[in-house]
Protein backbone atom coordinates (compact mmCIF):
# COMPACT_ATOMS: atom_id res chain seq x y z
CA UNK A 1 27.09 -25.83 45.12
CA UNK A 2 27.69 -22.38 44.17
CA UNK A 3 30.61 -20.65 46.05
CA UNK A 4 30.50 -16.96 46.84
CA UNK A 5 33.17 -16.64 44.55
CA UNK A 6 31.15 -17.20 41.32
CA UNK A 7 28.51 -15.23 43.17
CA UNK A 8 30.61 -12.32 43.48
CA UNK A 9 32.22 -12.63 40.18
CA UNK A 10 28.63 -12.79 38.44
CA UNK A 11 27.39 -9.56 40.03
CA UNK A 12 30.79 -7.78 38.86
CA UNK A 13 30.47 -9.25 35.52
CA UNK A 14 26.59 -7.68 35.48
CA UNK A 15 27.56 -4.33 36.93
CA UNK A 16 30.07 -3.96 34.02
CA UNK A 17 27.60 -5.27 31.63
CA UNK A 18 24.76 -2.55 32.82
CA UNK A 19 27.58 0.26 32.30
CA UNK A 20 27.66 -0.44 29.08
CA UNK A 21 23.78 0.10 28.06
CA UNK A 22 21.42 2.52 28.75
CA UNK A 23 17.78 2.34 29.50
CA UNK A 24 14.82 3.96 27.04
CA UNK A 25 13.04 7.52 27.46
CA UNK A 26 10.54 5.51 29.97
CA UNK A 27 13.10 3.73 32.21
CA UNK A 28 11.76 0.57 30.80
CA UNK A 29 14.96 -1.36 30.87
CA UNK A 30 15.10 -1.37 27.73
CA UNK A 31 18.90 -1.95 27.24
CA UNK A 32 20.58 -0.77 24.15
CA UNK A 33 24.54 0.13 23.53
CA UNK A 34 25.63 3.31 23.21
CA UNK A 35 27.71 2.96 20.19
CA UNK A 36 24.65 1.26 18.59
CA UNK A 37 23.10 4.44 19.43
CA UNK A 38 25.31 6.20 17.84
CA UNK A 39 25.78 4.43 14.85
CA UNK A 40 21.66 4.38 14.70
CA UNK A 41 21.96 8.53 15.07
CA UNK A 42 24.27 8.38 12.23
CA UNK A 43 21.59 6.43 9.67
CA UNK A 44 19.09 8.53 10.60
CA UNK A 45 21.10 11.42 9.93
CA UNK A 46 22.04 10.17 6.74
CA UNK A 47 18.29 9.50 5.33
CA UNK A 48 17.68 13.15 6.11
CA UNK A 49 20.45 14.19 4.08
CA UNK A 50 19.17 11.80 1.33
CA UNK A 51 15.59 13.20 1.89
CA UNK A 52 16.94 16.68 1.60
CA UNK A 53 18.59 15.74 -1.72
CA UNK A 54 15.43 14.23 -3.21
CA UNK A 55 13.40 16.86 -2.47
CA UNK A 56 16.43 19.06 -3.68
CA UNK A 57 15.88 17.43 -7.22
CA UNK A 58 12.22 17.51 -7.04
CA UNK A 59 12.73 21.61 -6.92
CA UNK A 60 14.53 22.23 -9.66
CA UNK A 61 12.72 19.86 -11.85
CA UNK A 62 9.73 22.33 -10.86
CA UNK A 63 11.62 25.33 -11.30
CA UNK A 64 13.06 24.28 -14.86
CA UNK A 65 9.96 22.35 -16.25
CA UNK A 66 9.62 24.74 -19.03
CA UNK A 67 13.26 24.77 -20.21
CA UNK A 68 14.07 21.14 -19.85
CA UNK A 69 12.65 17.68 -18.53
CA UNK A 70 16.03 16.59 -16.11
CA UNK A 71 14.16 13.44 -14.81
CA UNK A 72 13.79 12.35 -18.52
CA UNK A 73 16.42 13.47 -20.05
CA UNK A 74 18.77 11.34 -17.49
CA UNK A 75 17.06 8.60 -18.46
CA UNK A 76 17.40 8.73 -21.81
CA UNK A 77 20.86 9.63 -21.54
CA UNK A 78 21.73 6.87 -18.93
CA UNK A 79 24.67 5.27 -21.79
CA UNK A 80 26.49 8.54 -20.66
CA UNK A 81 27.86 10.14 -17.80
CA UNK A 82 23.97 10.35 -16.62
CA UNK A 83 24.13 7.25 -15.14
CA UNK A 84 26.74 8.33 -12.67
CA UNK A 85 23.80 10.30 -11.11
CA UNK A 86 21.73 7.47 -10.32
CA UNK A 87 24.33 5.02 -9.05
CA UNK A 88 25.38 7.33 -6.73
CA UNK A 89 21.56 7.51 -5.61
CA UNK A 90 21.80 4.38 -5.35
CA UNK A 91 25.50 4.02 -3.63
CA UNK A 92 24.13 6.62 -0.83
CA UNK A 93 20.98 4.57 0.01
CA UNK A 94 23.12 1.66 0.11
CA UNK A 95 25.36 3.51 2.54
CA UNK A 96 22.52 4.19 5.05
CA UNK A 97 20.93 0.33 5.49
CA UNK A 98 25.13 -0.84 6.31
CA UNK A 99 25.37 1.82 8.85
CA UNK A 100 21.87 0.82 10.46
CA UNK A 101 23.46 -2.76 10.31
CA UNK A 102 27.01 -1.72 11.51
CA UNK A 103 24.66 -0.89 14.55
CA UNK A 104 23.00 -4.08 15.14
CA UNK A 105 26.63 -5.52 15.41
CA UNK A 106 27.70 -3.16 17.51
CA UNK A 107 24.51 -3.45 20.23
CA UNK A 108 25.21 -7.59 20.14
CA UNK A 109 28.88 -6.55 20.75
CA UNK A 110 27.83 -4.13 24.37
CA UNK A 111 24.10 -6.17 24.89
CA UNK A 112 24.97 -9.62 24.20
CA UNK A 113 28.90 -10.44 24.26
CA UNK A 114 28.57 -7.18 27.25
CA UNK A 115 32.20 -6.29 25.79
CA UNK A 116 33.65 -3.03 26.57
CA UNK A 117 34.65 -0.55 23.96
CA UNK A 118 37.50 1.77 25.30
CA UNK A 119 40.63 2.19 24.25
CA UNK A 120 42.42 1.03 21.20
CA UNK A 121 38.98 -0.73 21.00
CA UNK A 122 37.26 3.16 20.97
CA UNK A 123 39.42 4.78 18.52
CA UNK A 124 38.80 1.76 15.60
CA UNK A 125 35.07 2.19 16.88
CA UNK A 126 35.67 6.16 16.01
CA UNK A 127 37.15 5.29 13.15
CA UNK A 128 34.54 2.94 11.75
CA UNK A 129 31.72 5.72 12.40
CA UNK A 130 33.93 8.83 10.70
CA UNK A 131 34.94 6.74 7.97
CA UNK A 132 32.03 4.97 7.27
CA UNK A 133 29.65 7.96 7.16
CA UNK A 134 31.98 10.92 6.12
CA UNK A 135 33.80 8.61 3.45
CA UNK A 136 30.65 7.12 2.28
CA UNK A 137 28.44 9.83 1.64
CA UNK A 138 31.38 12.05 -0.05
CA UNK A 139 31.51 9.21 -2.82
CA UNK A 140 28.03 9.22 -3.10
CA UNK A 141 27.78 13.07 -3.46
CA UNK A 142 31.06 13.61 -5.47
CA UNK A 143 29.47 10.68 -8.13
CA UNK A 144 26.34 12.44 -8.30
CA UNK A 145 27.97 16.14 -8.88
CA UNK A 146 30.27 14.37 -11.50
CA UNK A 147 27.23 13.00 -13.19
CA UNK A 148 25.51 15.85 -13.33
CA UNK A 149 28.58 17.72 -14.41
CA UNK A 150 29.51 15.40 -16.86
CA UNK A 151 25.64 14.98 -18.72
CA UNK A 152 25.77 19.06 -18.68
CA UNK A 153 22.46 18.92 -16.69
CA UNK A 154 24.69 20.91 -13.78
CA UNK A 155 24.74 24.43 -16.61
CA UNK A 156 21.12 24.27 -16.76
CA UNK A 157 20.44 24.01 -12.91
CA UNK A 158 22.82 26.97 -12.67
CA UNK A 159 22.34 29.39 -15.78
CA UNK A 160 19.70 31.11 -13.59
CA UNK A 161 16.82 32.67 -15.43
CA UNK A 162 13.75 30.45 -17.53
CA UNK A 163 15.14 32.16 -20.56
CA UNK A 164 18.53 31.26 -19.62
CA UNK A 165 17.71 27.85 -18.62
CA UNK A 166 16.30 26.89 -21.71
CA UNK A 167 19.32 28.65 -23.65
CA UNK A 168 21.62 26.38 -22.04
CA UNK A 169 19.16 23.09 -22.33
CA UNK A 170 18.77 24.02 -25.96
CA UNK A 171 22.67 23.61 -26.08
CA UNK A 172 23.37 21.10 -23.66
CA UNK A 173 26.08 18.54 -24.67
CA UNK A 174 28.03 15.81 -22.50
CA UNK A 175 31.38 16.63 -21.51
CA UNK A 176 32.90 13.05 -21.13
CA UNK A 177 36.13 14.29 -20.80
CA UNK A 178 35.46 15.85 -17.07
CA UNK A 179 34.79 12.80 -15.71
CA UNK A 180 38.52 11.63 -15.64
CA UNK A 181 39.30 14.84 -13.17
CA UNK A 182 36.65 13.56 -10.49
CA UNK A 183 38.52 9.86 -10.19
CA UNK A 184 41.41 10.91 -7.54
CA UNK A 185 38.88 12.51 -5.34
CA UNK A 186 36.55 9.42 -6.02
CA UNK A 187 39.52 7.01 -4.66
CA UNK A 188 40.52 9.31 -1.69
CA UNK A 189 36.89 9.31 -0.33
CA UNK A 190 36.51 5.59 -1.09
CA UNK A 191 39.83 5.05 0.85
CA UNK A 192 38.16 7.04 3.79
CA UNK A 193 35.23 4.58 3.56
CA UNK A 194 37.30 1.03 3.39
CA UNK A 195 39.31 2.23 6.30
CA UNK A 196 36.25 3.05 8.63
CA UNK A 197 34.76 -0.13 7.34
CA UNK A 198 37.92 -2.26 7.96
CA UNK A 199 38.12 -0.50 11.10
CA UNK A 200 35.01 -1.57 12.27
CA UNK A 201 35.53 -5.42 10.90
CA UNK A 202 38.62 -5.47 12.95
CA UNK A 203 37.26 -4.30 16.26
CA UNK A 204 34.29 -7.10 15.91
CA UNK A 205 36.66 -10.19 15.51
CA UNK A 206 38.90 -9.06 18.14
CA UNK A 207 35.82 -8.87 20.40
CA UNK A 208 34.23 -12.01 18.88
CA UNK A 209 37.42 -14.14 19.28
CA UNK A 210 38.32 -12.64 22.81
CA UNK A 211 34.77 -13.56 24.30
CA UNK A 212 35.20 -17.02 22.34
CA UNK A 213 38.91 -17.82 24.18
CA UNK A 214 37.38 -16.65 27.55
CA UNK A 215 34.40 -19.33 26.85
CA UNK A 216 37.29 -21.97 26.19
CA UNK A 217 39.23 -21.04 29.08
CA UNK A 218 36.06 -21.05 31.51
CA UNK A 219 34.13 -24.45 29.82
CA UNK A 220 34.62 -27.24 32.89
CA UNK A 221 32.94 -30.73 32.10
CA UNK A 222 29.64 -31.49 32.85
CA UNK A 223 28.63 -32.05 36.58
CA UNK A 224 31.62 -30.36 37.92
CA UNK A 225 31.81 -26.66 39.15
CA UNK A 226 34.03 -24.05 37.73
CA UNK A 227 36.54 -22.85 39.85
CA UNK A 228 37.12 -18.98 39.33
CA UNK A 229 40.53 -17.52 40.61
């Protein structure tokens, strides 16, 4: 027999569940978190910013075509400090598929475990989405401006004129030696990112392990009713 206790305890627990979600454009009931939203906001962001840096690249390939082949000449100089180019491509791509997963976690945290995130809970949440994305893509920009720097590709995209352009291409030599001035503001960035990540891995066991000692607490054996003070 259910006693109008549980009943009453069940609707509360669903009313605070249903604060935490919100419905789609169509008022489908289509229930999603809003710090998955958020987090999902933040990955598209971030491919548009990776989009705009592509087609960024594309330009000035166009624009300097006569002077210099940068695609190419990357390549063949990948031994070098070209390389840092591409694995901070690489890095920032990275960066957007764990933020569009950071969100899946954080919808099964408001959808599924129907956990609230307020207080301390909100500021590691904060954290985890300032850190992650602000920290991540400034490593992923600062390795590809070093890299660019570094291979002396950076001279050409700026010398200005054709003539100019093809002056500085004829000339162009790596400057290894650079590279060593771009490592503090590598590691402070990075810092930025493990802290929003850690951040975020802390807030998920302490709502994981929280729901899991409330299961414990609540689990009555089979056949008998749970009695809820």
């Amino acid at each position: 027999m259910v006693s109008l206790n549980d009943i009453s305890h069940d609707s509360k627990t669903k009313r605070k569940g249903e604060s935490l979600l919100s419905d789609d454009a169509d008022g489908n009931g289509v229930k999603m978190g809003v710090w998955s939203q958020r987090f999902m906001l933040s990955a598209i962001l971030q491919g548009l910013l990776i989009i705009a840096l592509t087609s960024s690249g594309i330009a000035m390939q166009m624009i300097y075509s006569s002077a210099i082949n940068i695609i190419q000449f990357l390549s063949l100089s990948f031994e070098g400090p070209a390389k840092w180019v591409f694995f901070g491509y690489i890095f920032y791509m990275v960066l957007i598929a764990l933020v569009a997963t950071t969100a899946t976690f954080y919808n099964h945290i408001e959808v599924n475990l129907q956990k609230r995130i307020r207080g301390m809970k909100s500021v590691l949440a904060w954290i985890n989405l300032i850190g992650v994305n602000a920290g991540g893509s400034a490593v992923a920009m600062t390795i590809i401006y070093a890299g660019l720097v570094g291979s002396g590709i950076f001279d050409v995209i700026t010398s200005g004129s054709a003539a100019a352009a093809a002056a500085a291409a004829a000339n162009l030599k790596e400057n290894t030696a650079v590279m060593d001035d771009f490592i503090p503001t590598i590691s402070v960035f990075a810092g930025i990112l493990i802290t929003g990540a850690v951040s975020g891995s802390v807030l998920y066991l302490i709502a994981a392990c929280f729901k899991i000692h409330n299961i414990t607490r609540g689990s009555a054996p089979i056949g008998e009713a749970r009695t809820i003070k």
